[in-house]
C-alpha atoms as a PDB file:
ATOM      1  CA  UNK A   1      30.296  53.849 -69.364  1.00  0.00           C
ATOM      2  CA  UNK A   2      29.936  53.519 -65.739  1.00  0.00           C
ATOM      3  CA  UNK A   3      25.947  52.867 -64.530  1.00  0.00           C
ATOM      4  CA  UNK A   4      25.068  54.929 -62.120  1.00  0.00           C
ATOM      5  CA  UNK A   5      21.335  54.428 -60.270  1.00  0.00           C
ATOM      6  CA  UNK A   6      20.017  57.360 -58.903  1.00  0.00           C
ATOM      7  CA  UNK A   7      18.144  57.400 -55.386  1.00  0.00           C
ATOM      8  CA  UNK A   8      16.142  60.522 -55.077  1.00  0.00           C
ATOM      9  CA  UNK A   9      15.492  61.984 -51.437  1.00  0.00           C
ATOM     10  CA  UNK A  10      11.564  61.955 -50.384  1.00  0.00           C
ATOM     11  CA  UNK A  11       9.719  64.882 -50.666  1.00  0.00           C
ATOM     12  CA  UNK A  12       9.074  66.626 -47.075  1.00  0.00           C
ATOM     13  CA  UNK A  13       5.114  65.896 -46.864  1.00  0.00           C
ATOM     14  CA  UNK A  14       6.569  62.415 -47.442  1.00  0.00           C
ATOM     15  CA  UNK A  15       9.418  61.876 -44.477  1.00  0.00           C
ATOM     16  CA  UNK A  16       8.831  59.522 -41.670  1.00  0.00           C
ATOM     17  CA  UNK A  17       9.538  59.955 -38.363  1.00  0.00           C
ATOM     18  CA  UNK A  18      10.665  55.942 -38.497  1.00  0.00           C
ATOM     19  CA  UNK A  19      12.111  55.187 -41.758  1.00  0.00           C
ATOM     20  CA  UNK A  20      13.607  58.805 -42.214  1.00  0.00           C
ATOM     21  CA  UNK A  21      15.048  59.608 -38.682  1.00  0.00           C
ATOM     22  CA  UNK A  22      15.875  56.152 -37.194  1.00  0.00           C
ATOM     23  CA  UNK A  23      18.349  53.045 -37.880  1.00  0.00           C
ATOM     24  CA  UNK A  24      16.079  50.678 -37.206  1.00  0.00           C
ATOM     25  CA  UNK A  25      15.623  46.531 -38.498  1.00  0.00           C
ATOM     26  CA  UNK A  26      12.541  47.255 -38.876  1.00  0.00           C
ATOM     27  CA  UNK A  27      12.432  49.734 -41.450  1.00  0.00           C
ATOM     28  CA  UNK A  28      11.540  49.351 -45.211  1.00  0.00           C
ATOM     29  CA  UNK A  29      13.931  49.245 -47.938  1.00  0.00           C
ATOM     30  CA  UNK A  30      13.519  51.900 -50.928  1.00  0.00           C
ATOM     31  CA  UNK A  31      15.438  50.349 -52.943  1.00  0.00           C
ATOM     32  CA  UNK A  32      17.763  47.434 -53.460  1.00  0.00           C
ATOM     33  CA  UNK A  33      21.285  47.247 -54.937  1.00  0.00           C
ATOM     34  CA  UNK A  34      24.600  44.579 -55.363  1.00  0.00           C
ATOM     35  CA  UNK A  35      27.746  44.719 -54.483  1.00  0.00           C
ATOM     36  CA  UNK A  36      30.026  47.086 -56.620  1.00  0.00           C
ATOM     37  CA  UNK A  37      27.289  49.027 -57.973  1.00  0.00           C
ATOM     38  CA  UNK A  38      27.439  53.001 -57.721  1.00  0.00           C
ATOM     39  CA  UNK A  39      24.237  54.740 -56.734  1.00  0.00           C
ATOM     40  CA  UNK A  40      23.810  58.820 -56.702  1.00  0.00           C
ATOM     41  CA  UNK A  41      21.831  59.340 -53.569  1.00  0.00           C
ATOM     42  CA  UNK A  42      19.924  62.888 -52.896  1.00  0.00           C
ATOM     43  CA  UNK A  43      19.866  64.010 -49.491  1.00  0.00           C
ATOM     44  CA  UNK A  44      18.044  66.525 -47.102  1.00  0.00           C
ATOM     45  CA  UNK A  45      19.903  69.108 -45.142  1.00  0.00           C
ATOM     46  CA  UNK A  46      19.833  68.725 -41.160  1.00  0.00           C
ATOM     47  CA  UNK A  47      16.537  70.672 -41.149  1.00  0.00           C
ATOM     48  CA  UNK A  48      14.164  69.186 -44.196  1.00  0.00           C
ATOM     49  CA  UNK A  49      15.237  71.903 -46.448  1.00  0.00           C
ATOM     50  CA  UNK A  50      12.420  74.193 -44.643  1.00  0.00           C
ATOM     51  CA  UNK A  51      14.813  76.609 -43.140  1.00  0.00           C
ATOM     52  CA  UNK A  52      15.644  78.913 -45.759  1.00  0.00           C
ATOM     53  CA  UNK A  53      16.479  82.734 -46.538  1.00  0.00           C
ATOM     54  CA  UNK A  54      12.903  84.705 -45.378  1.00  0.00           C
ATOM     55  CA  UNK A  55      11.858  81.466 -43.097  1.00  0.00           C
ATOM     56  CA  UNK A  56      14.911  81.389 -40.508  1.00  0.00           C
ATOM     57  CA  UNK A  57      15.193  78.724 -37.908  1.00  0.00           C
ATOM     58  CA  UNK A  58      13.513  80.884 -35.175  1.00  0.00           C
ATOM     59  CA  UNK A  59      10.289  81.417 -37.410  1.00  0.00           C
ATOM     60  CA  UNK A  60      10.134  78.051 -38.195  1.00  0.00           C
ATOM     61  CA  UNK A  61      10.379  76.503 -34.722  1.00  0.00           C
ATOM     62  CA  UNK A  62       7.561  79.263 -33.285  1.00  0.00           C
ATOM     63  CA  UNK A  63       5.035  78.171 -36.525  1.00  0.00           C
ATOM     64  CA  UNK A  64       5.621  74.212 -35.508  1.00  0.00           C
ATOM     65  CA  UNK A  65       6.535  73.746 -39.052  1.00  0.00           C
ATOM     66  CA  UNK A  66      10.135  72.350 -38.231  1.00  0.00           C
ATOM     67  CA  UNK A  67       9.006  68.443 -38.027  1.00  0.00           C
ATOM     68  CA  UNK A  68      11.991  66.734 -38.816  1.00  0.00           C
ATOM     69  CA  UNK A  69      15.402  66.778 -37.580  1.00  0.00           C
ATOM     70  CA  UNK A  70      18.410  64.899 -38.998  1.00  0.00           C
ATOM     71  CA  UNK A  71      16.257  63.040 -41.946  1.00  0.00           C
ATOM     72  CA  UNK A  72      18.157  60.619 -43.692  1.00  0.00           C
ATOM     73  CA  UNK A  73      17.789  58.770 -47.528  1.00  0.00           C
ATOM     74  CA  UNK A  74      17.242  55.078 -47.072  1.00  0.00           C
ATOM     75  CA  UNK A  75      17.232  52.646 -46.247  1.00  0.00           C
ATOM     76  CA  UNK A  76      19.387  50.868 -48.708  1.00  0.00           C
ATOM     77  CA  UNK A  77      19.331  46.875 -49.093  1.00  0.00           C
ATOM     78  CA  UNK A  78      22.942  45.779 -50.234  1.00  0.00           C
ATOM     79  CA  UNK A  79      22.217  42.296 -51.428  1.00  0.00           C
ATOM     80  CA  UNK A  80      24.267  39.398 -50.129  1.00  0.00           C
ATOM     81  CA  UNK A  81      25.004  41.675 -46.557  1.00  0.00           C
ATOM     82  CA  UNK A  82      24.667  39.382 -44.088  1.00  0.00           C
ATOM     83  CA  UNK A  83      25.280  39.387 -40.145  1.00  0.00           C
ATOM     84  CA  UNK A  84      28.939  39.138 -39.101  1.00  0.00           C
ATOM     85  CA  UNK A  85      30.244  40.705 -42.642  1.00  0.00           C
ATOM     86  CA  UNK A  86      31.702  44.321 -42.915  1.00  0.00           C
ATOM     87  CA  UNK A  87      29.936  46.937 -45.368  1.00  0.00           C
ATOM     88  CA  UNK A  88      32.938  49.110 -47.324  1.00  0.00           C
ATOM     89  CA  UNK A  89      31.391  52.543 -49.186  1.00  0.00           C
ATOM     90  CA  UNK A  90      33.160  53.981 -51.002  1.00  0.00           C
ATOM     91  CA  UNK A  91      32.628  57.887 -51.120  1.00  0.00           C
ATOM     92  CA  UNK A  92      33.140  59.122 -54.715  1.00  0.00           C
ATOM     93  CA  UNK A  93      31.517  62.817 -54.580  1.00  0.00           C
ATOM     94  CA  UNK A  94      29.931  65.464 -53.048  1.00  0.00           C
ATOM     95  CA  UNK A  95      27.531  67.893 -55.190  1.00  0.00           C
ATOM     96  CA  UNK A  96      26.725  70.677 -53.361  1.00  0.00           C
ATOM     97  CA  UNK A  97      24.365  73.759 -53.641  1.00  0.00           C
ATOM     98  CA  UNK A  98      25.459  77.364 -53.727  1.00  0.00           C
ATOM     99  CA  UNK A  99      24.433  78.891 -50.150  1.00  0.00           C
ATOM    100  CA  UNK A 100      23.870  76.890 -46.722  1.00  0.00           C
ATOM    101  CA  UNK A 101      22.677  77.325 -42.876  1.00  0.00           C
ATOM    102  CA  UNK A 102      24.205  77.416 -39.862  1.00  0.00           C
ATOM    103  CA  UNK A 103      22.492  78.313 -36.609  1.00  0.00           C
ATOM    104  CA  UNK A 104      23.019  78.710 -33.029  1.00  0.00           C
ATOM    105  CA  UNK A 105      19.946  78.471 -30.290  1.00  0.00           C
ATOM    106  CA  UNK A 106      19.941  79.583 -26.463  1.00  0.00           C
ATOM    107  CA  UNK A 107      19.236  75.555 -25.353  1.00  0.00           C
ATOM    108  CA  UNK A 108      21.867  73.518 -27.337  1.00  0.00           C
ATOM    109  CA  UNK A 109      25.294  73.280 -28.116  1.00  0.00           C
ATOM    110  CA  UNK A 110      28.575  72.181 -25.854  1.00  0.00           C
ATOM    111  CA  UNK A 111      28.847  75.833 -24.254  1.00  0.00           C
ATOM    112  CA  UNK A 112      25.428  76.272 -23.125  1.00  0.00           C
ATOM    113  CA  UNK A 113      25.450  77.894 -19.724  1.00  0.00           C
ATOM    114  CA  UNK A 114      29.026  79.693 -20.259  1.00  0.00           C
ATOM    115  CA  UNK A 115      27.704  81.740 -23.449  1.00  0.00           C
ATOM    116  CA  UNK A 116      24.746  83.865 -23.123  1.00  0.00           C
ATOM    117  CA  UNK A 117      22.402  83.146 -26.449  1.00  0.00           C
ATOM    118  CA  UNK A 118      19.539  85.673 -26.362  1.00  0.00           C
ATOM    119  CA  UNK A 119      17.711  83.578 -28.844  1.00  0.00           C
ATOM    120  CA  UNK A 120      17.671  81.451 -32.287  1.00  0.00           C
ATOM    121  CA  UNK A 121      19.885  82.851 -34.781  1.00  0.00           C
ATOM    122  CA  UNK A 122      20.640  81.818 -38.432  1.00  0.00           C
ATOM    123  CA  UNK A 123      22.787  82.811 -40.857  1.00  0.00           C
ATOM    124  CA  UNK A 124      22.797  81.775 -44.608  1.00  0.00           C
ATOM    125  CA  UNK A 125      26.829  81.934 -46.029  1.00  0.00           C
ATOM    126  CA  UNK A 126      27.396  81.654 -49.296  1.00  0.00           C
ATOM    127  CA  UNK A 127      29.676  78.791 -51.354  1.00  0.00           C
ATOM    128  CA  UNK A 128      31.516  80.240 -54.032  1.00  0.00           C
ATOM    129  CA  UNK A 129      34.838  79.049 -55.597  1.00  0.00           C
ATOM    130  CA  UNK A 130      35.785  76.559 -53.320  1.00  0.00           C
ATOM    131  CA  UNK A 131      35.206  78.887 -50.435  1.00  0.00           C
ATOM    132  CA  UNK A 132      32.106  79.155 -47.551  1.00  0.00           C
ATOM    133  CA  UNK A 133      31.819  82.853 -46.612  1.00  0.00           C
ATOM    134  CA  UNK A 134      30.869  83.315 -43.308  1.00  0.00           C
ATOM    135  CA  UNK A 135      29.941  86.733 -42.537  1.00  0.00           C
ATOM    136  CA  UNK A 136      30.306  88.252 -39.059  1.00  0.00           C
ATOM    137  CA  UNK A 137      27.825  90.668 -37.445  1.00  0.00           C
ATOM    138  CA  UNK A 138      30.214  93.411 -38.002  1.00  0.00           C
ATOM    139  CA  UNK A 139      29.713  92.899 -41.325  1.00  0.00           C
ATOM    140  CA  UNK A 140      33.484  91.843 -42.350  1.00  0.00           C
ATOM    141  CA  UNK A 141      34.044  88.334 -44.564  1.00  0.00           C
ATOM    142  CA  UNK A 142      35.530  85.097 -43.160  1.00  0.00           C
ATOM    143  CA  UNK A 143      36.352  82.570 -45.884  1.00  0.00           C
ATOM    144  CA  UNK A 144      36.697  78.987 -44.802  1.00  0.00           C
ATOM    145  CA  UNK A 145      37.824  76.564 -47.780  1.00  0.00           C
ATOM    146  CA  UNK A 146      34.920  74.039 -48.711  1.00  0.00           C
ATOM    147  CA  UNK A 147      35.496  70.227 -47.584  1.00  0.00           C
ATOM    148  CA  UNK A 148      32.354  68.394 -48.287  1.00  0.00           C
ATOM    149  CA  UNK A 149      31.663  65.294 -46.027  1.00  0.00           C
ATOM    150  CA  UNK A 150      28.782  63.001 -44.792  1.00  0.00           C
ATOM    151  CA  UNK A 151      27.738  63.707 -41.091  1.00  0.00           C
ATOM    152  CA  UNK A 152      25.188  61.399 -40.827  1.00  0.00           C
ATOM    153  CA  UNK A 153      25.726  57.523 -42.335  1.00  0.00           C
ATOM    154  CA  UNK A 154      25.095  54.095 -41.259  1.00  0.00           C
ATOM    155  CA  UNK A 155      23.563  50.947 -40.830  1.00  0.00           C
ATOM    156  CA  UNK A 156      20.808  49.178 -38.841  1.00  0.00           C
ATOM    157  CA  UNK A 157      21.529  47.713 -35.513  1.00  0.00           C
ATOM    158  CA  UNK A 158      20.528  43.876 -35.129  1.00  0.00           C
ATOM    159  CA  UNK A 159      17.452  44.478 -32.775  1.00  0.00           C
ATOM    160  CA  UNK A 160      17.161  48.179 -30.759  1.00  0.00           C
ATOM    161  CA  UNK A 161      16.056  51.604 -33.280  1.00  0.00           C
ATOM    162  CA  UNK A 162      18.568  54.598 -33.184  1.00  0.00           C
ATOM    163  CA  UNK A 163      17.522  58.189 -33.462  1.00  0.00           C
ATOM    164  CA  UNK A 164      19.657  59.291 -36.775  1.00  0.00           C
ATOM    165  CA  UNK A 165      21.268  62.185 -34.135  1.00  0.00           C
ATOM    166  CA  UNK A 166      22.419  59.517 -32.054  1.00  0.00           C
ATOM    167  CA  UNK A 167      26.255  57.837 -33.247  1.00  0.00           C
ATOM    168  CA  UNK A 168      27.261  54.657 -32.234  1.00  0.00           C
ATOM    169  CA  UNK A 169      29.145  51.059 -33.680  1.00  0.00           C
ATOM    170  CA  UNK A 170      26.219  51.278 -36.081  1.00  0.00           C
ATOM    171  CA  UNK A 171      27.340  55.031 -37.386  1.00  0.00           C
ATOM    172  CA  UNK A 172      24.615  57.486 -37.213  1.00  0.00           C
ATOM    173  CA  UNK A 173      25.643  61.054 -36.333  1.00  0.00           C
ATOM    174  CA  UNK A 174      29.280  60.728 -36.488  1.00  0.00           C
ATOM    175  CA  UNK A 175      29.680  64.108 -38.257  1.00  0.00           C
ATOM    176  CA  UNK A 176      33.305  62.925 -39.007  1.00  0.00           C
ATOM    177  CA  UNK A 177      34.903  65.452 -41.780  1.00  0.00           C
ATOM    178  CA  UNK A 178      37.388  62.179 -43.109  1.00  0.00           C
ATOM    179  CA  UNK A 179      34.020  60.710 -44.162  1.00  0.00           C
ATOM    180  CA  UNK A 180      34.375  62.663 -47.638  1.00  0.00           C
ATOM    181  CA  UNK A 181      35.392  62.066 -50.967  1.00  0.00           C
ATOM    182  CA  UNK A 182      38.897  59.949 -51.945  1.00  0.00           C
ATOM    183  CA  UNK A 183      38.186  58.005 -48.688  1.00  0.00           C
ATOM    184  CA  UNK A 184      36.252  54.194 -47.460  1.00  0.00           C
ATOM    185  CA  UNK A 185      34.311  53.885 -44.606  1.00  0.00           C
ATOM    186  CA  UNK A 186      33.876  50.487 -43.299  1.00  0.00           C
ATOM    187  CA  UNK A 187      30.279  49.404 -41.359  1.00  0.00           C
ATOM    188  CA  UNK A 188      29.486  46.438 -39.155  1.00  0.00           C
ATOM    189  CA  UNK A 189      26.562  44.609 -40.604  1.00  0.00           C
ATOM    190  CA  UNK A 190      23.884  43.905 -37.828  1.00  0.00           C
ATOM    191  CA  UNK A 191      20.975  42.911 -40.074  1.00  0.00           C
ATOM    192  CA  UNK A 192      20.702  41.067 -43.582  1.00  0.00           C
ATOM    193  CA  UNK A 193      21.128  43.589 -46.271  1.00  0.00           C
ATOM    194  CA  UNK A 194      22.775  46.125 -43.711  1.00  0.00           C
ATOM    195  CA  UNK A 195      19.511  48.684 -44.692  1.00  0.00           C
ATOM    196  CA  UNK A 196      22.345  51.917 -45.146  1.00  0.00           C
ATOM    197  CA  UNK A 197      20.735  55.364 -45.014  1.00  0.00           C
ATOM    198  CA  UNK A 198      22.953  58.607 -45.098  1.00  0.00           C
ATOM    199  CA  UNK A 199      21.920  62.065 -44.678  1.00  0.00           C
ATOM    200  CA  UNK A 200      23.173  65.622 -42.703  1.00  0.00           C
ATOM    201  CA  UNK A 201      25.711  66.958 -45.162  1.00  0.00           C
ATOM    202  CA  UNK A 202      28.017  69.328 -44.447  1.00  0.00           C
ATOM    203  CA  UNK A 203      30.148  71.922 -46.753  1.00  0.00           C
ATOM    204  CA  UNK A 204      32.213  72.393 -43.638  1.00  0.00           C
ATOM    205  CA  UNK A 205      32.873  72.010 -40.090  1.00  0.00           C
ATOM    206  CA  UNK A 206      35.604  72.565 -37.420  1.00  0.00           C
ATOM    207  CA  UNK A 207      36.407  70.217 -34.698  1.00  0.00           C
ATOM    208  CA  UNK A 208      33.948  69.613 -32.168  1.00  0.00           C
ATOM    209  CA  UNK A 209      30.789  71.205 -34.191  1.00  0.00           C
ATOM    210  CA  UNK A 210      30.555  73.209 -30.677  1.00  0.00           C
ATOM    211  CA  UNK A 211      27.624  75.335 -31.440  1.00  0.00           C
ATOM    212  CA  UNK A 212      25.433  72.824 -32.282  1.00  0.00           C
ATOM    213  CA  UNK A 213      25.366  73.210 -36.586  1.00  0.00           C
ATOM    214  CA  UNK A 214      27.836  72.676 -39.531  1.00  0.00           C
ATOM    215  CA  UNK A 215      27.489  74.479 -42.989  1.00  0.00           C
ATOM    216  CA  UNK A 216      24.138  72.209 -43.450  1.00  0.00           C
ATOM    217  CA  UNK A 217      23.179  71.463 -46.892  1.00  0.00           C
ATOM    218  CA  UNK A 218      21.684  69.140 -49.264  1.00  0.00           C
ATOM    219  CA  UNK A 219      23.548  67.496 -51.328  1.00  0.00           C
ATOM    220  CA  UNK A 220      23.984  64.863 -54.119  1.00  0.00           C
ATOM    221  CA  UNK A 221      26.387  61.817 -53.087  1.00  0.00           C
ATOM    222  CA  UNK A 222      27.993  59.281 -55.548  1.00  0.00           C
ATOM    223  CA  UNK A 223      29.051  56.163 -53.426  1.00  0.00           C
ATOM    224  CA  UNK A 224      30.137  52.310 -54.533  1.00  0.00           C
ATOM    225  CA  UNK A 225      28.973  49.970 -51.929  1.00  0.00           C
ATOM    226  CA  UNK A 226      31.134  46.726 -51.299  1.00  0.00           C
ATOM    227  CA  UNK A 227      31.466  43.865 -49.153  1.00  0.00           C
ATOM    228  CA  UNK A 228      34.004  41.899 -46.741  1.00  0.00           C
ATOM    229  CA  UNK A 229      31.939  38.466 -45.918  1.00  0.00           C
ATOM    230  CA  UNK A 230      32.679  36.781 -42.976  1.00  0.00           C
ATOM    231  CA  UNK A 231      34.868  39.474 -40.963  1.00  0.00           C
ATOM    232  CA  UNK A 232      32.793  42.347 -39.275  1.00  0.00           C
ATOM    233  CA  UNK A 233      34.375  45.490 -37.883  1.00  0.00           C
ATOM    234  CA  UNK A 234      33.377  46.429 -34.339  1.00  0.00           C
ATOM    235  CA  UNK A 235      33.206  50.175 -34.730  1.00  0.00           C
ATOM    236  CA  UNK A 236      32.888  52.368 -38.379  1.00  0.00           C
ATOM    237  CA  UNK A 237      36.078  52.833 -39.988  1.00  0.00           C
ATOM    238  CA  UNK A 238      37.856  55.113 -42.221  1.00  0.00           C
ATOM    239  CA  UNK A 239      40.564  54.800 -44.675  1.00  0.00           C
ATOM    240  CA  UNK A 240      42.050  57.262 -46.581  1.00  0.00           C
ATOM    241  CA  UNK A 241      44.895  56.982 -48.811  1.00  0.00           C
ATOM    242  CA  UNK A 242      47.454  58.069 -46.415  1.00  0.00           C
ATOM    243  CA  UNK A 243      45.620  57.231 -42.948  1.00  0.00           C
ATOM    244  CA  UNK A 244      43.395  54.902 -41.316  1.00  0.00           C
ATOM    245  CA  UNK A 245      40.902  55.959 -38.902  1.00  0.00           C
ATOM    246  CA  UNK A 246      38.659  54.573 -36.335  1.00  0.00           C
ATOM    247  CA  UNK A 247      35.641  56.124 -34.921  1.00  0.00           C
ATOM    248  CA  UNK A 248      34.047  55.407 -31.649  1.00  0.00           C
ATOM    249  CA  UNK A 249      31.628  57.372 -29.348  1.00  0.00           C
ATOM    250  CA  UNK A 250      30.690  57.357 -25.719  1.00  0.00           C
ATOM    251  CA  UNK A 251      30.353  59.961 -22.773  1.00  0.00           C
ATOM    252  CA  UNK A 252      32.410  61.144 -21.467  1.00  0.00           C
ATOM    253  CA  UNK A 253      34.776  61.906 -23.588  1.00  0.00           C
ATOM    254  CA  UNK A 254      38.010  60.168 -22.718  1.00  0.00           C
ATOM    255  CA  UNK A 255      35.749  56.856 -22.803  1.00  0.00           C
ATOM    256  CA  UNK A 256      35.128  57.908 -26.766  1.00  0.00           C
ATOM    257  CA  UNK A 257      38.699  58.019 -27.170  1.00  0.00           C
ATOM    258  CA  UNK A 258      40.165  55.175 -25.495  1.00  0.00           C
ATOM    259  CA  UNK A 259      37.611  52.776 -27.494  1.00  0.00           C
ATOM    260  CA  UNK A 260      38.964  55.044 -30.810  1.00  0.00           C
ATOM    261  CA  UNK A 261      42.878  54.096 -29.797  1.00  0.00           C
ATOM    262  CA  UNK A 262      41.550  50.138 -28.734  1.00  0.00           C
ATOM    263  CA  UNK A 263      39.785  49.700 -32.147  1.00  0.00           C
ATOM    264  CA  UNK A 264      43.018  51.025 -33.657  1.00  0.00           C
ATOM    265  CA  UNK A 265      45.223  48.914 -31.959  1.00  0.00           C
ATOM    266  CA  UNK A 266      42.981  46.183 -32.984  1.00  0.00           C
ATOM    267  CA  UNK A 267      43.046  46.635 -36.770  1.00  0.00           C
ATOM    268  CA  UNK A 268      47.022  47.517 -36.810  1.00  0.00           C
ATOM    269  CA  UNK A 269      47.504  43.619 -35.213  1.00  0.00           C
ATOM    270  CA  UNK A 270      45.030  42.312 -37.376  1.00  0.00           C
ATOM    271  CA  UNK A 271      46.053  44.123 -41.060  1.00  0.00           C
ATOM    272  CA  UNK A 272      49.165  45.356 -40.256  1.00  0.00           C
ATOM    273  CA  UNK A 273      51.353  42.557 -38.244  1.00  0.00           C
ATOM    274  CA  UNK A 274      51.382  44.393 -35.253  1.00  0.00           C
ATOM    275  CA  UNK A 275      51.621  43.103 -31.828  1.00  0.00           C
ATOM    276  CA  UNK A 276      49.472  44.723 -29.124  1.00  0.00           C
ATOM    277  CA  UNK A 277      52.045  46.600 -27.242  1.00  0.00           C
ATOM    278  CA  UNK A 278      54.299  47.558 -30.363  1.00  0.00           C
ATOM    279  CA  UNK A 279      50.804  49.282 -31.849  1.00  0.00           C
ATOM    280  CA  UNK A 280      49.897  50.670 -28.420  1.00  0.00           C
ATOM    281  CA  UNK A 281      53.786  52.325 -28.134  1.00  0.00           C
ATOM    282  CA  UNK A 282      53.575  53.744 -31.584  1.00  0.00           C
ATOM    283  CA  UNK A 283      50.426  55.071 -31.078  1.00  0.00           C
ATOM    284  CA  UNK A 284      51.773  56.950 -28.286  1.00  0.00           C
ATOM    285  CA  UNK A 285      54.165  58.908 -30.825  1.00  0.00           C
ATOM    286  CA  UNK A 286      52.701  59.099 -33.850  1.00  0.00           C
ATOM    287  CA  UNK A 287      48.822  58.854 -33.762  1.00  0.00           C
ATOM    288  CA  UNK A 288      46.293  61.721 -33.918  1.00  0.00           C
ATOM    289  CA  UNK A 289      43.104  62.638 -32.089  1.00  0.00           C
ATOM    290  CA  UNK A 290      40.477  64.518 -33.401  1.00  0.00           C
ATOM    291  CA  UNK A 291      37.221  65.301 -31.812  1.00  0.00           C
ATOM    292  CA  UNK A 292      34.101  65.453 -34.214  1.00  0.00           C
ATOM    293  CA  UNK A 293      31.038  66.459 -31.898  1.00  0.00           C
ATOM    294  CA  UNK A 294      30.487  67.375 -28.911  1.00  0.00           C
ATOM    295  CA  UNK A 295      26.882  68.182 -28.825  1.00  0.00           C
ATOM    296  CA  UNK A 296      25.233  65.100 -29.219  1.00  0.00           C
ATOM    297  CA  UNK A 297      23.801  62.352 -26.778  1.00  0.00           C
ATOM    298  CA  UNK A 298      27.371  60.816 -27.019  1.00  0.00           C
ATOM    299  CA  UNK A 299      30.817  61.933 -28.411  1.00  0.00           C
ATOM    300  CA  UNK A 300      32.224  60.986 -31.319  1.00  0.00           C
ATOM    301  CA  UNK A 301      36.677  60.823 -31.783  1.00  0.00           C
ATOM    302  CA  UNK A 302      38.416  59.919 -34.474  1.00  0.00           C
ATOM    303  CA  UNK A 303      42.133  58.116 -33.571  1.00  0.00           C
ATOM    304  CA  UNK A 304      44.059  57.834 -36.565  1.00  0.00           C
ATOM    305  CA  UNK A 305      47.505  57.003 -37.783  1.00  0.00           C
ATOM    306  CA  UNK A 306      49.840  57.301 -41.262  1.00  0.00           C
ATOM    307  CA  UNK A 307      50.112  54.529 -42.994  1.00  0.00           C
ATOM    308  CA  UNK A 308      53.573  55.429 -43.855  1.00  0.00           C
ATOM    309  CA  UNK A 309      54.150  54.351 -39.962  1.00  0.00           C
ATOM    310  CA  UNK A 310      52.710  50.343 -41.067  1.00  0.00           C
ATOM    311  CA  UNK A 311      54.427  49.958 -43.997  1.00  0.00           C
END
């Protein structure tokens, strides 16, 4: 039978402003763990868990009890991570809970200024058989098929401290839906032991997350952390098994996605025997774009490609 170490998320009274909502070298390990070994790791939603049916978003933001944003479990000391090797976790589940939160507020979100939002709203839909049901104002039932997936994951950078809503080569807020279950993501390692926190689950989210929110839950994730020594990715990575992915972010947006396509040029010569302008030419007619945020301090795209096209 399989061991599997559990890593239980902090109680809110508990959460740090540092060690909870940064990627930083300088923050404290919770616990330590090898190579190949599979932890269960226990996450807050976006908001602390505090926002919940009878204490709505707007309520909470006008009593000053909403003190963290983005909190994530961590970090995580993977033993023998050094500087220059490549961290590989491997995403084996998603437990979610029954019901989750999505909200929309007058000050954020990528259409603010072209929609009118008279003030914080929140709305509580409801996860039942494989199925988020969003209900409109009107009162009629949209149902959106569940696809659990980690929008906040990542390591520490070698010197500077992230916000855990900022993404970047390190990860952070990538809110990419391909980092889910069935699928690897691949980290640089900036600092010995990489120090890996995750966080800012979502049941589900379209392209672009354009009013600010996903389905935000909590959530219980079963990962098995591994290593590549010597050989370190420049931006996270995803492979699935019928794509790989790269993930980049910048501002503006066309910057996000040329470093996506250059990162994916980069591993199709290195893995795949390509040369540069062969990879940059099939790219052109058989690669796919997707944008993953749009709300936060940069962008995030995803280029991928079929592997069927490498073979």
């Amino acid at each position: 039978m399989e061991i599997v170490r559990k890593i239980d998320k902090k109680s809110y009274d508990r959460l740090s402003h540092i060690s909870n909502c940064t990627f930083g070298p300088l923050n404290e390990p919770m616990i330590w763990v090898k190579p190949k070994e599979t932890v269960e790791i226990e996450t807050h939603d976006r908001f602390g868990d505090v926002v919940k049916i009878g204490k709505e978003l707007k309520e909470t933001v006008e009593k000053g009890l909403l003190r963290f944003i983005n909190p994530v479990t961590g970090p995580v000391y993977i033993e023998e991570a050094k500087l220059g090797d490549t961290l590989i976790v491997d995403i084996l589940d998603i437990r979610t809970p029954e019901i989750g939160v999505t909200t929309i507020s007058p000050d954020f979100g990528a259409l603010k200024g072209l929609i009118e939002i008279p003030e914080i709203v929140t709305k509580f839909p409801k996860i039942r058989k494989g199925k988020v049901i969003y209900k409109t104002n009107k009162g009629s039932e949209v149902e959106i098929p569940v696809k659990p997936f980690i929008g906040t994951i990542g390591v520490s950078p070698e010197i500077e401290t992230i916000s855990t809503i900022t993404p970047g080569r390190h990860g952070g807020s990538m809110d990419c839906p391909d980092i889910c279950p069935g699928n690897k993501l691949y980290l640089p390692v900036f600092k010995e032991g990489a120090l890996f926190s995750l966080g800012n689950v979502h049941a589900v989210q379209g392209d672009g997350k354009i009013c600010g929110t996903a389905l935000e839950v909590s959530a219980n994730i079963k990962l098995r952390f591994d290593l590549i020594k010597g050989k370190r990715v420049d931006w996270p990575r995803v492979e699935s098994p019928e794509e790989i992915m790269t993930i980049c972010s910048d501002k503006p947006l066309e910057e996000a996605a040329k470093l996506a396509f250059m990162e994916l040029i980069k591993w199709m010569e290195s893995d795949y025997n390509f040369e540069k302008v062969d990879a940059y030419m099939l790219l052109s007619l058989a690669a796919k774009l997707n944008v993953t945020q749009m709300v936060n301090s940069l962008y995030t795209v995803t280029a991928k490609i079929p592997k069927q096209y490498l073979q």
